[in-house]
Each structure stands twice: as structure tokens, then as C-alpha cells.
Protein backbone atom coordinates (compact mmCIF):
# COMPACT_ATOMS: atom_id res chain seq x y z
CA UNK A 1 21.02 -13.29 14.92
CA UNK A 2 18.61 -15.96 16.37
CA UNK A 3 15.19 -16.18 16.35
CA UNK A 4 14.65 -14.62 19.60
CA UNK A 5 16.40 -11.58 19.20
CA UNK A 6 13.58 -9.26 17.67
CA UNK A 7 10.39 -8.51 19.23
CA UNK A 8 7.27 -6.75 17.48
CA UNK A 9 3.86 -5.37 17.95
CA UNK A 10 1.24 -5.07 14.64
CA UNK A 11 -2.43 -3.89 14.64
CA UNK A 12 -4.88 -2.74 12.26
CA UNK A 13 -7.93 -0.60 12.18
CA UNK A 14 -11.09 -0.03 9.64
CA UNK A 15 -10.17 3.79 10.13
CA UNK A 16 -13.26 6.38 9.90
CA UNK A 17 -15.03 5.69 6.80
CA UNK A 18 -14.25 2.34 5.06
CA UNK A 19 -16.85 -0.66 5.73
CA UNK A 20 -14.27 -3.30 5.24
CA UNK A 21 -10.93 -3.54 6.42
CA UNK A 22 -8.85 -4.41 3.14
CA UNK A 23 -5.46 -4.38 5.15
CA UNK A 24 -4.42 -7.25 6.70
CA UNK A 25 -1.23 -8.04 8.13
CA UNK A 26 1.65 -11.17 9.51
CA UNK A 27 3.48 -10.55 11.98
CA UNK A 28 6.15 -13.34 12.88
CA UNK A 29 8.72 -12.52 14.93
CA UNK A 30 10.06 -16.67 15.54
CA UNK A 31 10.82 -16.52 11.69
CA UNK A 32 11.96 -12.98 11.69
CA UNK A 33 9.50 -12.18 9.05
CA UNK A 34 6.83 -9.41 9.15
CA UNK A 35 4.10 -8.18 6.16
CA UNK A 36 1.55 -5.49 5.89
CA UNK A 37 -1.05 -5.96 2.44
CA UNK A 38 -3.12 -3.70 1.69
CA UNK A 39 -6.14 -4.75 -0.82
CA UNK A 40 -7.26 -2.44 -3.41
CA UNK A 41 -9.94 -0.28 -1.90
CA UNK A 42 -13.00 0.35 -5.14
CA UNK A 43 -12.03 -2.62 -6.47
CA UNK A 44 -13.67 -6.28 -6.09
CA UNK A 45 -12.94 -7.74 -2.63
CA UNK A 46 -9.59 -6.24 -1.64
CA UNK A 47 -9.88 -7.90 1.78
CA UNK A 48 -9.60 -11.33 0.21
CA UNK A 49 -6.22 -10.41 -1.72
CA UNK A 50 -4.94 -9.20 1.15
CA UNK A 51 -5.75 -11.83 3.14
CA UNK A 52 -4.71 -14.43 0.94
CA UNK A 53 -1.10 -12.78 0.99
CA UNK A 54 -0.52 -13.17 4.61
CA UNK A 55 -2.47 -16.91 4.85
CA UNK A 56 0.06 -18.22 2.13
CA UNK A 57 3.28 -16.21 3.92
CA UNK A 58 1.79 -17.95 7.07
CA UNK A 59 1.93 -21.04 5.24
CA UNK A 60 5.30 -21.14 3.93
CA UNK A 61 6.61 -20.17 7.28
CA UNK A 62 4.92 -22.99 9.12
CA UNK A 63 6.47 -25.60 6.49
CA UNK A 64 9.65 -24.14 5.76
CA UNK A 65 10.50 -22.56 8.78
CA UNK A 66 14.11 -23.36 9.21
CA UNK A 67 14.71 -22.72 5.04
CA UNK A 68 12.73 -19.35 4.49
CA UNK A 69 15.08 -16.89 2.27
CA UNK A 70 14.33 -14.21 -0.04
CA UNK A 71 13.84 -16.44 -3.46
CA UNK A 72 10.93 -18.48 -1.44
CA UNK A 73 9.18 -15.28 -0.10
CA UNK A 74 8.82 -13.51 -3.79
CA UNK A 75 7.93 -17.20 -5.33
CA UNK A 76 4.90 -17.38 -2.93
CA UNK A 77 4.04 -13.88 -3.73
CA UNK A 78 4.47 -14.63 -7.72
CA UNK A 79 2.18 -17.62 -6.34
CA UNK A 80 -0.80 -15.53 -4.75
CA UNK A 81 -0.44 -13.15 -7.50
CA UNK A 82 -1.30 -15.71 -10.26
CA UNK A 83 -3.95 -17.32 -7.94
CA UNK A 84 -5.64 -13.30 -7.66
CA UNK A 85 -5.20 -12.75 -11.34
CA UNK A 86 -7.92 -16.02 -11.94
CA UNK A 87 -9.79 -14.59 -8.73
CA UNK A 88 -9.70 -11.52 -10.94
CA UNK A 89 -11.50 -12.98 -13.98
CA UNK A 90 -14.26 -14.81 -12.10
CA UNK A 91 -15.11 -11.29 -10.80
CA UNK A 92 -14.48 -9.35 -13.35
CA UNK A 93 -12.61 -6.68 -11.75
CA UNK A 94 -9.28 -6.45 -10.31
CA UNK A 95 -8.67 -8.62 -6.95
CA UNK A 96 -5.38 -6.91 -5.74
CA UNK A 97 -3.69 -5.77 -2.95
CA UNK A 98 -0.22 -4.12 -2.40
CA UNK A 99 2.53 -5.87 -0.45
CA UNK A 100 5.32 -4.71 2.01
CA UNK A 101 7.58 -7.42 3.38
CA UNK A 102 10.79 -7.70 5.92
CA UNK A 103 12.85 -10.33 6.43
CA UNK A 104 15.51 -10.71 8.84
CA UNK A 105 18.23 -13.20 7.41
CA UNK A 106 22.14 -13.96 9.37
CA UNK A 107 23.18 -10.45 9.49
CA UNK A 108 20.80 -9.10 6.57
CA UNK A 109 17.58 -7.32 6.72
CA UNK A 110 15.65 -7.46 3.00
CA UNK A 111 12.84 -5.36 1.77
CA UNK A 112 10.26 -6.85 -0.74
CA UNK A 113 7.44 -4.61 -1.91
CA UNK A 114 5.33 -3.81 -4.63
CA UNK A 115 2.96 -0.49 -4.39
CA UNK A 116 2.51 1.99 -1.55
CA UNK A 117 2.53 0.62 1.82
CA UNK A 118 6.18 1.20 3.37
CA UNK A 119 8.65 0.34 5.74
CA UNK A 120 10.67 2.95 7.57
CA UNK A 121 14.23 2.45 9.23
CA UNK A 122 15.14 3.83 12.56
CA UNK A 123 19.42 3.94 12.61
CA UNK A 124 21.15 6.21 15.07
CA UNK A 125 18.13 8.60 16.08
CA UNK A 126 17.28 9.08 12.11
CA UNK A 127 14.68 7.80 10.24
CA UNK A 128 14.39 6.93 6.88
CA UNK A 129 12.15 5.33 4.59
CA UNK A 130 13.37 2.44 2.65
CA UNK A 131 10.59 1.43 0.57
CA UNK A 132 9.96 3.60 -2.75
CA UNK A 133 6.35 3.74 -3.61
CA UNK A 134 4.94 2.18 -6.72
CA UNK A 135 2.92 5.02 -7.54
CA UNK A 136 2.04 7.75 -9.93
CA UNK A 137 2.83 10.60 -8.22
CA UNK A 138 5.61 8.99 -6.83
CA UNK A 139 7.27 8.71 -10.54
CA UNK A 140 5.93 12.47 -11.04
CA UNK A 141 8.26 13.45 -8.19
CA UNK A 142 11.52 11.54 -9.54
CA UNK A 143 10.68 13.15 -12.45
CA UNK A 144 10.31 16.70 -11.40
CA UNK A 145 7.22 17.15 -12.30
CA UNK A 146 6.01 17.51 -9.09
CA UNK A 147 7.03 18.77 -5.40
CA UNK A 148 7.48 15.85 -2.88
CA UNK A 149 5.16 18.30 -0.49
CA UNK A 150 2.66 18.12 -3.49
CA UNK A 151 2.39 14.51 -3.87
CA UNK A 152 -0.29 13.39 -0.86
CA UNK A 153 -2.87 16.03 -2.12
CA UNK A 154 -2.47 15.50 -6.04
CA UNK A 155 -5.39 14.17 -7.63
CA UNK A 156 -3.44 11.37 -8.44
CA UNK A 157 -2.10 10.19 -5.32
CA UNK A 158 -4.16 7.26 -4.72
CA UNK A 159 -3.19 5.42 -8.40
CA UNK A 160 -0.48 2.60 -7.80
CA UNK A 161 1.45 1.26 -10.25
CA UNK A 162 2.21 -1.75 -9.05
CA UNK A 163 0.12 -4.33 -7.21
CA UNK A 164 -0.12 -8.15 -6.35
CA UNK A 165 -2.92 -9.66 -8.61
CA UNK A 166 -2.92 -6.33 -11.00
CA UNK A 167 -0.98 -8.09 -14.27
CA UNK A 168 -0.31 -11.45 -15.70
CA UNK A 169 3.59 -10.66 -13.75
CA UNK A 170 3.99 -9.05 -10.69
CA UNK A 171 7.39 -7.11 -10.47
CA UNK A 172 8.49 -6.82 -6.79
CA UNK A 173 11.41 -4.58 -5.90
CA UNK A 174 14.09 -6.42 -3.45
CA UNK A 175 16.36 -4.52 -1.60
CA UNK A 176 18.94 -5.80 1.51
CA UNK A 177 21.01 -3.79 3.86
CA UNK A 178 23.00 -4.50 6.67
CA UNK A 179 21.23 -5.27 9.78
CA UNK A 180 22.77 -3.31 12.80
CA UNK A 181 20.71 -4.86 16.25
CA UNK A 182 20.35 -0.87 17.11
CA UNK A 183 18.07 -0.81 14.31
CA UNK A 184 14.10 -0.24 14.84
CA UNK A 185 11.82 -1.16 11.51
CA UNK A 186 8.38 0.20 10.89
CA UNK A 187 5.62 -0.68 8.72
CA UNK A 188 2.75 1.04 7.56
CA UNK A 189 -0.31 1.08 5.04
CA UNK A 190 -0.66 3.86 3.10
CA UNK A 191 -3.77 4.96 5.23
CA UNK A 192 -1.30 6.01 8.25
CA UNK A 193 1.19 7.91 6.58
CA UNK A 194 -1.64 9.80 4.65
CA UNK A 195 -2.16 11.75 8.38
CA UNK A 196 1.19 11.20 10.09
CA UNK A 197 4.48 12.84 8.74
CA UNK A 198 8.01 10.71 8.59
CA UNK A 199 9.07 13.41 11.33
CA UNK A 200 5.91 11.97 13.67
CA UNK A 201 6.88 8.50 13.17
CA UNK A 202 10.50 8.81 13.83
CA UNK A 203 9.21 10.81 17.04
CA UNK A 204 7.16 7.49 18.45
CA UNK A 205 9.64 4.91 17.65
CA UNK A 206 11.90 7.13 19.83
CA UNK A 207 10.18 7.68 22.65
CA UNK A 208 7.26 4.80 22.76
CA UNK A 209 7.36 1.42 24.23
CA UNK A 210 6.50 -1.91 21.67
CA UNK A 211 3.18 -2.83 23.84
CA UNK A 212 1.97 0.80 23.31
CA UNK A 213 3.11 2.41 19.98
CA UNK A 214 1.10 0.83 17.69
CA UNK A 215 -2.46 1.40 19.63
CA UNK A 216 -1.37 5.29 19.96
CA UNK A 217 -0.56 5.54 16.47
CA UNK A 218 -3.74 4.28 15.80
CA UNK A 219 -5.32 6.22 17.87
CA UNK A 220 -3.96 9.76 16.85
CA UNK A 221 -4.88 8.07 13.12
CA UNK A 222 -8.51 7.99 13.51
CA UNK A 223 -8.28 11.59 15.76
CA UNK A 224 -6.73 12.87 12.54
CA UNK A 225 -10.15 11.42 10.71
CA UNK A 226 -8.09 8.29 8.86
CA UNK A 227 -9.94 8.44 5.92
CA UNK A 228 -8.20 4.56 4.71
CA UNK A 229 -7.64 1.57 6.65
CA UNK A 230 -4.76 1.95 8.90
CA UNK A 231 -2.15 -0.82 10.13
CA UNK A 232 1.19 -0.75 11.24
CA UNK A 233 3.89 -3.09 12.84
CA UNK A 234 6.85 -2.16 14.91
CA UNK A 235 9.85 -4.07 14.80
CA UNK A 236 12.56 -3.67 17.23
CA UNK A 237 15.51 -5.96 18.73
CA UNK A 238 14.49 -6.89 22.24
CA UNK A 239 17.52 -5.54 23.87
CA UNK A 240 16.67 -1.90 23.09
CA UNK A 241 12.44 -2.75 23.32
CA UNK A 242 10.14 -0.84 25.87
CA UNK A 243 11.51 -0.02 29.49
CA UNK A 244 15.35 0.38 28.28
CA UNK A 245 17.36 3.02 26.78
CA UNK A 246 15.13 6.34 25.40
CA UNK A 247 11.60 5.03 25.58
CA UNK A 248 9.01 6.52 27.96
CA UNK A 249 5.70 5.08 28.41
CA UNK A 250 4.26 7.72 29.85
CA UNK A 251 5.62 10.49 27.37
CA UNK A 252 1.82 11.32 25.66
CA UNK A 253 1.22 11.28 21.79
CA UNK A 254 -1.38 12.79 20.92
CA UNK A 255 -2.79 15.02 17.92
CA UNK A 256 -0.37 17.65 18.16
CA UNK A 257 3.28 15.95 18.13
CA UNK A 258 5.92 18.59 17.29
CA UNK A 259 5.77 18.57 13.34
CA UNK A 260 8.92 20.30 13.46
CA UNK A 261 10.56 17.91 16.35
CA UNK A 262 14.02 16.59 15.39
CA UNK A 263 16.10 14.54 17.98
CA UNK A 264 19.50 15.90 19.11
């Protein structure tokens, strides 16, 4: 598939209480590569780890443009994360920031994370979430400990266990899948799934254009009081993107989507 064939649509917002917006975000659809970091909100300046993720990403797409692959991706993150791990002892604190990234390849689509900002797959009217969060409650659940319904309001549920800059090694899960042109991807931060169920999201990306989703998501984020930084990227091939096949513009979204909505 060439670089033309997918089209996207990213944007970020402070949300309703943070001073600093610690998410940043790249969104490159030429290179078919897309990223959503998340810095480490109480510790020492998230924003820059964050931000450092998607300048060096930026970087290694401008000079290696027609050679990116998966090994060069995870050796720039390995990169930042040794650079934030010296950041780390000039401050004295932790400089780190979670990491979500997709990457289009031939006929592959791969997943590279590490913590809890996600990416969500949209295949035949279903979605499903591909990423597996790095985080405490998340291993609570797998291990029965918990309910999955339990996990966003445990006491726990902010405490990652994995994170760019956190350790001398950062260990990124890889995973690759088919990729079907049908197909609509979704990134978030952690900040809009918090206030938006999977149900919601699979909702949007079926019935809202690319220019519009990502404001509206946004925008019933912060209705819903967003407590965390909230950004989010839409990725979608451009055959299937905006005035075509299911989407309406004009279908609101608004603080009361059907929670229990399920497409036929």
C-alpha cells in the first residue's frame, strides 16, 4: 500500500485541570507512521519526554524516510529512553513518558507500545483494542484479582509499569497483524478513555467524518470534566474517509452517546 493511501486527523487538549499538556503527539501519514506519548504527569517535566519522543520519530522519518521498519522505530525509542534516563538524573526525578506507536509496512500494520495509552482497531463494524496496558491494575485483571469493570476506579489505576525513560532498559511490546484497507485505527492517551467507553469510540469511528472526529471527541472529553490531558489520532484509508460509505457529518455526538449502542 503506498504512501497515499491512508489519511488521518490527531489533536490534543490540556483537558480541565492539568497546567501543562504532557501529551504530545506525530502524526505522519506520507510515512504511514503515527504516535501518541504521554509524559508522566507528578513527575519532573513530562512534557519534555514526551516531546522528545515525537521530535526524534520526526527525525528518523525525515532521514530515513524510504527505509523506516519496525527494528529502526524501537532503536530510536531505546535511543530517547537512554537520553531521558540522564535527563532523569540531572533532575532527580523520573523524566518519562509512555509511548503508543503504528506503523503501516507492505501489507502489515505493527503496534509498538510501552504503558497505557492505546490503539484501538476498527474491522468489520467491531472494535477492538490491540494494545495491552502496562499497568498495575491491568496485571490485577489477568490475574483475577480484579474485575475489568473495577480497574478505572481502583486506587491503583494510574501506576504504569512500563514507561520510556523509567529504567536503565525500556521493554516495548511489538505486535503485527494483517492490514485489511477496510480497517480504521485509533489512538488515544489514557486521559480519553478514562471518560469514554470502547463502545463510544467504536460508535464515532462509525459514524464521524476524519476532519471532525477528533475535535468532537475532544469536546465530549472536557464535557465529561477530562480530568488528564487528552489526545487522540484517527487513522483511516482514504477510500472509506469522511463523505463515503457509513459516515455522517451531521449525526451529533454529544455527552450522552448510547452506552449500550452496538452496530448491526
Amino acid at each position: 500500500m503506498n504512501n497515499s493511501a491512508w489519511v488521518s486527523a490527531a489533536q490534543s487538549d490540556i483537558g480541565t485541570v492539568r497546567k501543562v499538556n504532557e501529551d504530545d503527539y506525530y502524526d505522519a501519514p506520507q510515512a504511514n507512521l503515527w504516535c501518541i506519548a504521554d509524559g508522566m504527569g507528578g513527575h519532573a517535566r513530562g512534557d519534555v519526554a514526551s516531546h522528545m519522543i515525537t521530535k526524534e520519530l520526526a527525525e528518523l522519518v525525515s532521514s530515513a524516510a524510504d527505509s523506516l521498519s519496525v527494528e529502526r522505530i524501537v532503536a530510536c525509542i531505546e535511543q530517547v529512553n537512554q537520553s531521558l534516563v540522564k535527563l532523569s538524573e540531572t533532575h532527580k526525578g523520573i523524566v518519562g513518558s509512555t509511548v503508543v506507536v503504528l506503523f503501516f509496512e507492505d501489507v502489515k500494520a505493527h503496534f509498538i507500545w510501552a504503558g497505557d495509552s492505546r490503539i484501538y482497531r476498527l474491522r468489520d463494524n467491531n472494535i477492538k483494542r490491540i494494545t495491552r496496558d502496562h499497568s498495575q491494575v491491568e496485571d490485577m485483571v489477568d490475574a483475577g484479582l480484579i474485575k475489568a469493570e473495577e480497574a478505572k476506579n481502583h486506587p491503583k489505576a494510574n501506576v504504569i509499569t512500563r514507561a520510556v525513560g523509567a529504567s536503565d532498559e525500556i521493554e516495548l511490546e511489538v505486535k503485527t497483524f494483517d492490514l485489511n484497507s477496510n480497517d480504521q485505527y485509533f489512538l488515544c492517551s489514557d486521559g480519553l478513555n478514562k471518560v469514554m467507553s470502547d463502545t463510544e469510540i467504536e460508535y464515532a469511528l462509525l459514524t464521524m467524518p476524519t476532519k471532525t472526529i477528533t475535535q468532537r471527541l475532544i469536546e465530549v472529553a472536557l464535557s465529561r470534566n477530562a480530568r488528564d490531558n487528552v489526545t487522540v489520532t484517527v487513522v483511516r484509508n482514504s477510500k472509506n474517509s469522511d463523505d463515503n460509505n457509513q459516515l455522517h457529518e451531521t449525526l451529533p455526538l454529544d455527552d450522552t452517546l448510547p452506552l449500550n449502542y452496538k452496530p448491526s
